[in-house]
N, C-alpha and C. Protein backbone atom coordinates (compact mmCIF):
# COMPACT_ATOMS: atom_id res chain seq x y z
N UNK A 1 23.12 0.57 -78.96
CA UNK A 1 23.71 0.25 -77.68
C UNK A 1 22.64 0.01 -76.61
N UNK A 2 21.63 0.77 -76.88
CA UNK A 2 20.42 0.61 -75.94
C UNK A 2 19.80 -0.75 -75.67
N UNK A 3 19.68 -1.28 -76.85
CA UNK A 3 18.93 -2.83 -77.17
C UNK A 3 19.88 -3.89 -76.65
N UNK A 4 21.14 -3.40 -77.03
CA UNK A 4 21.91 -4.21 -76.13
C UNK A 4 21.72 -4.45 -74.48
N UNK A 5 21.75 -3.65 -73.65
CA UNK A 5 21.72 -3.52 -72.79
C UNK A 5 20.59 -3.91 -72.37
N UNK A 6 19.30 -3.63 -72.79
CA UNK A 6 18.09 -3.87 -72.97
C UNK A 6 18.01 -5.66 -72.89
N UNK A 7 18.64 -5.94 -74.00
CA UNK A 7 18.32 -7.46 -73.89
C UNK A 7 19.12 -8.15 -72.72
N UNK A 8 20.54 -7.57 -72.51
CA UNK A 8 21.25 -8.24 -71.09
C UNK A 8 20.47 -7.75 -69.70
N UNK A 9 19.93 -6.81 -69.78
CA UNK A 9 18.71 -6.62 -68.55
C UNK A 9 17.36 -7.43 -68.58
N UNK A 10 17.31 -7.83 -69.76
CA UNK A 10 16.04 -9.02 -69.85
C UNK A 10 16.57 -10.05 -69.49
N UNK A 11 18.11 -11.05 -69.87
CA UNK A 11 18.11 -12.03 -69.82
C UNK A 11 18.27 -12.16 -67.89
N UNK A 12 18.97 -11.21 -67.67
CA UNK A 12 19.21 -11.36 -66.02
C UNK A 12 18.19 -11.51 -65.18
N UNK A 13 16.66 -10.59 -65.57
CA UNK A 13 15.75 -10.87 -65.33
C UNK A 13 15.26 -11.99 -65.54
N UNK A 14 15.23 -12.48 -65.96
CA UNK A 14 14.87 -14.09 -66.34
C UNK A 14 15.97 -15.35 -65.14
N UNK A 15 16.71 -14.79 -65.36
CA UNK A 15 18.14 -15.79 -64.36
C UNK A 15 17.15 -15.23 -62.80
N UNK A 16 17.18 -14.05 -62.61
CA UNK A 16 16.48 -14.49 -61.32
C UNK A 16 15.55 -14.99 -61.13
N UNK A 17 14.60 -14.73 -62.21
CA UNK A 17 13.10 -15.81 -61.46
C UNK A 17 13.26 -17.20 -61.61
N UNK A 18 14.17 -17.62 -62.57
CA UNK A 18 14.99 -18.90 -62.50
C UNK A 18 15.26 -19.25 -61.28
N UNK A 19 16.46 -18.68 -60.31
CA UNK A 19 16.84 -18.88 -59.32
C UNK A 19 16.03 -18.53 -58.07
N UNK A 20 14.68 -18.33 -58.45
CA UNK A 20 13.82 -18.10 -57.14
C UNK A 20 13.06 -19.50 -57.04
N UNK A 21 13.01 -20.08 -58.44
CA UNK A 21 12.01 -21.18 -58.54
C UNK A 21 13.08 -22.50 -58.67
N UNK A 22 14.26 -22.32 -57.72
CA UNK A 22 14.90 -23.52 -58.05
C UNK A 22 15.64 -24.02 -59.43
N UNK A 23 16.85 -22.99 -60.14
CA UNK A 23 17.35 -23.23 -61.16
C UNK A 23 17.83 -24.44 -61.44
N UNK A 24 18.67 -25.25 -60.43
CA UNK A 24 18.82 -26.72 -60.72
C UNK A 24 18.07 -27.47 -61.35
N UNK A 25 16.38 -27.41 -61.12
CA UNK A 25 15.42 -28.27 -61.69
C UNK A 25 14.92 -27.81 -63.14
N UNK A 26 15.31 -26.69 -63.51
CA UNK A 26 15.57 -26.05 -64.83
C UNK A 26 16.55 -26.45 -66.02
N UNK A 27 17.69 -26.80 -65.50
CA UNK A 27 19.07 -26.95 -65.37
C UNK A 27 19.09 -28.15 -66.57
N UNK A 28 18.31 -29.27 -66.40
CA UNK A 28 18.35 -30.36 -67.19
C UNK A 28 17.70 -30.42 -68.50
N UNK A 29 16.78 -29.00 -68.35
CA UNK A 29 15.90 -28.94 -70.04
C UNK A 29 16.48 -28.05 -70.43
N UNK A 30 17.87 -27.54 -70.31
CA UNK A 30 18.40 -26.04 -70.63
C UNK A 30 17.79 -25.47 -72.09
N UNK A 31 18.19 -26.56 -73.02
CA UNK A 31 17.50 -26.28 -74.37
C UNK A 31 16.15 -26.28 -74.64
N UNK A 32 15.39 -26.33 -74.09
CA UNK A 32 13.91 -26.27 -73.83
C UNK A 32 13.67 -25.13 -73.82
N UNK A 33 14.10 -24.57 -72.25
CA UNK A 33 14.23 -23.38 -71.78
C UNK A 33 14.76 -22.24 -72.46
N UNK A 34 15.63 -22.34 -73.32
CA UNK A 34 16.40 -21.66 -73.92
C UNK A 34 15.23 -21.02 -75.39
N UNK A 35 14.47 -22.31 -76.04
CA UNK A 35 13.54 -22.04 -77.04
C UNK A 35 12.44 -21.42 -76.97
N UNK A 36 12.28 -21.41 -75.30
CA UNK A 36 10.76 -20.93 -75.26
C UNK A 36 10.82 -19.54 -74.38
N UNK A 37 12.10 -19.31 -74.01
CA UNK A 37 12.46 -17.96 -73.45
C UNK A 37 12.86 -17.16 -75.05
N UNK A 38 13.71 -17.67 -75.81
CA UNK A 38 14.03 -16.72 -77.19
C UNK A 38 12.67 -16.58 -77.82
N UNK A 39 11.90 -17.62 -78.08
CA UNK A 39 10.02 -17.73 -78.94
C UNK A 39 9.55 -16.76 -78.22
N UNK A 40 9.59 -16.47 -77.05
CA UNK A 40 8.84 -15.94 -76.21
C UNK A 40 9.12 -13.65 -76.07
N UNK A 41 10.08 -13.71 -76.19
CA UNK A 41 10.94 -12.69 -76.56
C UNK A 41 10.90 -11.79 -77.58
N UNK A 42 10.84 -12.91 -78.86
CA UNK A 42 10.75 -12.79 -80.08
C UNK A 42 9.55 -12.56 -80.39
N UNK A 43 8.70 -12.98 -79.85
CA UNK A 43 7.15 -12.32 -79.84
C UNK A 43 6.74 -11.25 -79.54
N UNK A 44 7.13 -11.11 -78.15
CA UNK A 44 6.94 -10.09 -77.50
C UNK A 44 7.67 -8.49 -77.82
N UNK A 45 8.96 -8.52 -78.81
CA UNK A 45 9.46 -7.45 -79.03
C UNK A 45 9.11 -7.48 -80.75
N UNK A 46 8.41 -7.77 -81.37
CA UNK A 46 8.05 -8.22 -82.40
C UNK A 46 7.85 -6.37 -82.63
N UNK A 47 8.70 -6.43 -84.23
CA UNK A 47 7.63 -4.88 -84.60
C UNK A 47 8.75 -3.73 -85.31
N UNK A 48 9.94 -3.76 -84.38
CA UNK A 48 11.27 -3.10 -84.61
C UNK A 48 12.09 -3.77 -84.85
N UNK A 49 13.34 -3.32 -85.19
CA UNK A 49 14.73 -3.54 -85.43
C UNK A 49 15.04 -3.74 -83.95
N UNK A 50 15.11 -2.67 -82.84
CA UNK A 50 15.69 -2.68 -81.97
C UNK A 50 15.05 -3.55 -81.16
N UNK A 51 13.97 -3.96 -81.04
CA UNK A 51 13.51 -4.67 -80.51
C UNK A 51 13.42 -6.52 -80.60
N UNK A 52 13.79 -6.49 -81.87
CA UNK A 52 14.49 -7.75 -82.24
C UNK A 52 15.81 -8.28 -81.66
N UNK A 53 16.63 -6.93 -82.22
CA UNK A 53 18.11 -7.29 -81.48
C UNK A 53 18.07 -7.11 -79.16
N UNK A 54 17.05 -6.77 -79.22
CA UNK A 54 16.90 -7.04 -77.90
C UNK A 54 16.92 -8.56 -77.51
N UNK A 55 15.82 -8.99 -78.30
CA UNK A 55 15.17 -10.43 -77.90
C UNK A 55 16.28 -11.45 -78.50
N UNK A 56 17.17 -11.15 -79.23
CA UNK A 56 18.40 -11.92 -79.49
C UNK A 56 19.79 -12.06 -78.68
N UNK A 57 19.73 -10.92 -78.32
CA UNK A 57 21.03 -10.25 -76.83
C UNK A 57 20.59 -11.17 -76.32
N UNK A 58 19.10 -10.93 -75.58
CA UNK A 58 18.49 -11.74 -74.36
C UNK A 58 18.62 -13.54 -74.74
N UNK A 59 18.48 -14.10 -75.71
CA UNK A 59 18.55 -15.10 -75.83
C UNK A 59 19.86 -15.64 -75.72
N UNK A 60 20.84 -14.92 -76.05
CA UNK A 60 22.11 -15.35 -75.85
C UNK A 60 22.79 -15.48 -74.70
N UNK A 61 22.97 -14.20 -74.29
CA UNK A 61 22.80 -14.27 -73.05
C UNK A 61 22.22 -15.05 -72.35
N UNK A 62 21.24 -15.82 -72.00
CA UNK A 62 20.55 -16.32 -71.26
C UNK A 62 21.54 -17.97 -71.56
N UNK A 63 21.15 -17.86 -72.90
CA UNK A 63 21.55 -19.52 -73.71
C UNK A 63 23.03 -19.85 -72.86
N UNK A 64 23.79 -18.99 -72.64
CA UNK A 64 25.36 -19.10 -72.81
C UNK A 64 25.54 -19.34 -71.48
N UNK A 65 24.73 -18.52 -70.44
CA UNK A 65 24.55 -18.37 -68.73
C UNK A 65 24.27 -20.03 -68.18
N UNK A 66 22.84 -20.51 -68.95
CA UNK A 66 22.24 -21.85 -68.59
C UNK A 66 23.41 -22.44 -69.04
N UNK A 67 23.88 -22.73 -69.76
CA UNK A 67 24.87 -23.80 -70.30
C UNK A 67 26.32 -23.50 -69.33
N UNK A 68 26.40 -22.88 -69.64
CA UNK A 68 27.72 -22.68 -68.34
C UNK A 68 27.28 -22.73 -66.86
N UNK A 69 26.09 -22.66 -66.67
CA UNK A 69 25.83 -23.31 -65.23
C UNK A 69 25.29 -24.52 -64.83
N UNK A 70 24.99 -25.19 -66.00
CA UNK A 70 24.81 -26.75 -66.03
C UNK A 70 26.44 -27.23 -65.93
N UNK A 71 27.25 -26.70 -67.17
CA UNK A 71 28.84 -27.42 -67.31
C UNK A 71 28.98 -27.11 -65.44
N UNK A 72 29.01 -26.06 -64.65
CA UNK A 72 29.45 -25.53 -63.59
C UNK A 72 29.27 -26.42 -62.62
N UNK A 73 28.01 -26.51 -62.51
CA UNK A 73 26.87 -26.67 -61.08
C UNK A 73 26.70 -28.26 -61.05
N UNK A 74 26.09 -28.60 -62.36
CA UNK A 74 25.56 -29.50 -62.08
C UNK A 74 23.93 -29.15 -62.59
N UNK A 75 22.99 -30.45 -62.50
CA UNK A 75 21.48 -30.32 -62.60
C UNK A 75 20.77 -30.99 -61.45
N UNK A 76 19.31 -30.81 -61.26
CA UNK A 76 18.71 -31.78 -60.56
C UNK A 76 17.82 -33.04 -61.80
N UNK A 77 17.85 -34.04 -61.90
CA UNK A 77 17.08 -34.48 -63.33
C UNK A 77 15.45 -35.05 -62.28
N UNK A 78 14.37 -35.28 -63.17
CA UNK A 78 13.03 -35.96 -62.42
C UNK A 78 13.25 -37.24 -62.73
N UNK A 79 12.82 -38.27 -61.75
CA UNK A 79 13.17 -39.74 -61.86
C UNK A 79 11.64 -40.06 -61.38
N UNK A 80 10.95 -40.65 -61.97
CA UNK A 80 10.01 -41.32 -61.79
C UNK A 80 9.90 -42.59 -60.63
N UNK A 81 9.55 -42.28 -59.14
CA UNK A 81 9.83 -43.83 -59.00
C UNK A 81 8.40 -44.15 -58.32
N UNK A 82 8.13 -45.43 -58.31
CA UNK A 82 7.32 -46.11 -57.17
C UNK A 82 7.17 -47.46 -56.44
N UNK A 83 6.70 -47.17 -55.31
CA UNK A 83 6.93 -48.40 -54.57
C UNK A 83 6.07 -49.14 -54.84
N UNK A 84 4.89 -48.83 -55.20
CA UNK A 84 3.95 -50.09 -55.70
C UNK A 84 3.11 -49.13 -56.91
N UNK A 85 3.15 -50.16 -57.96
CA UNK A 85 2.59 -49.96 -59.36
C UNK A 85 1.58 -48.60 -59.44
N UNK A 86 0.94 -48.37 -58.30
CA UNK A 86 -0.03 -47.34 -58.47
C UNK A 86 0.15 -46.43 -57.85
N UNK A 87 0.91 -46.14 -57.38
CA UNK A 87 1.18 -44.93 -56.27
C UNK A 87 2.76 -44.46 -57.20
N UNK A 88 3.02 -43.85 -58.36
CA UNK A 88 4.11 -43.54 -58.65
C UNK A 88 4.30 -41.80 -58.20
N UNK A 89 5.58 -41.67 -58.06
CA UNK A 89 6.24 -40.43 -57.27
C UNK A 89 7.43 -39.84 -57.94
N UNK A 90 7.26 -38.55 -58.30
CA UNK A 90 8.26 -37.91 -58.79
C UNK A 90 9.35 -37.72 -58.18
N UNK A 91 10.61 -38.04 -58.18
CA UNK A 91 11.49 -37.50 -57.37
C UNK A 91 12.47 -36.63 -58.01
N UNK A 92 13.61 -35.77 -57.87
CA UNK A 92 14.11 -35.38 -57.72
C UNK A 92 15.96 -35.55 -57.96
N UNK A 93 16.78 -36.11 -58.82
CA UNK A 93 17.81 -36.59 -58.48
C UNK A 93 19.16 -35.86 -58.99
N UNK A 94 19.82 -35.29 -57.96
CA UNK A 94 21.06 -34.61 -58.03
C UNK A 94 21.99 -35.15 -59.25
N UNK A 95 22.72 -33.99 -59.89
CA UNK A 95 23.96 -34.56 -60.51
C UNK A 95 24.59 -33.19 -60.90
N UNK A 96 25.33 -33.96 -60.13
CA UNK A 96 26.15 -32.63 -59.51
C UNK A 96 27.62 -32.65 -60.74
N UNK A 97 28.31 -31.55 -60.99
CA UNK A 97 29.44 -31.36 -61.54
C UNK A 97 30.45 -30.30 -60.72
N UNK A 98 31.63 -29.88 -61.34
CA UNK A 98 32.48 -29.30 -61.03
C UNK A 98 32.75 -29.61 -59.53
């Protein structure tokens, strides 16, 4: 029961520094994010039983949160643009849902 809890206190931790650094712009690589937060986890609790099923809670959790707040919210996606051939500029472009 511990590891449980354990891993839903990891994944939340993670949702906030998400949402400090602008989760929208996250939002569009969800599955990215999702591989390199579970790889990352999975490393790091490497060794136990309980510590496995931590880093799996946490991945789920996390996996199930991003995806239901992309279906929710919406994303921001990066659009490449420029006004002249050499000066290109990242922008920023809303797409919004619900």
């Amino acid at each position: 029961m511990e590891m449980i809890i354990i891993g839903i206190v990891t994944a939340i931790a993670a949702l906030v520094v998400l949402f400090k650094m602008n989760i929208y712009r996250f939002l569009w690589a969800e599955v990215i994010v999702d591989i390199l937060f579970s790889a990352a986890l999975i490393m790091l609790f490497a060794g136990t039983l309980g510590g496995m099923i931590a880093a799996m809670v946490a991945g789920l959790v996390l996996s199930l949160t991003l995806w239901g707040l992309k279906k929710r919210l919406g994303y921001d996606k990066p659009v490449l643009t420029a006004e002249r051939w050499w000066k290109p500029r990242l922008a920023w472009q809303k797409v919004r849902r619900g």
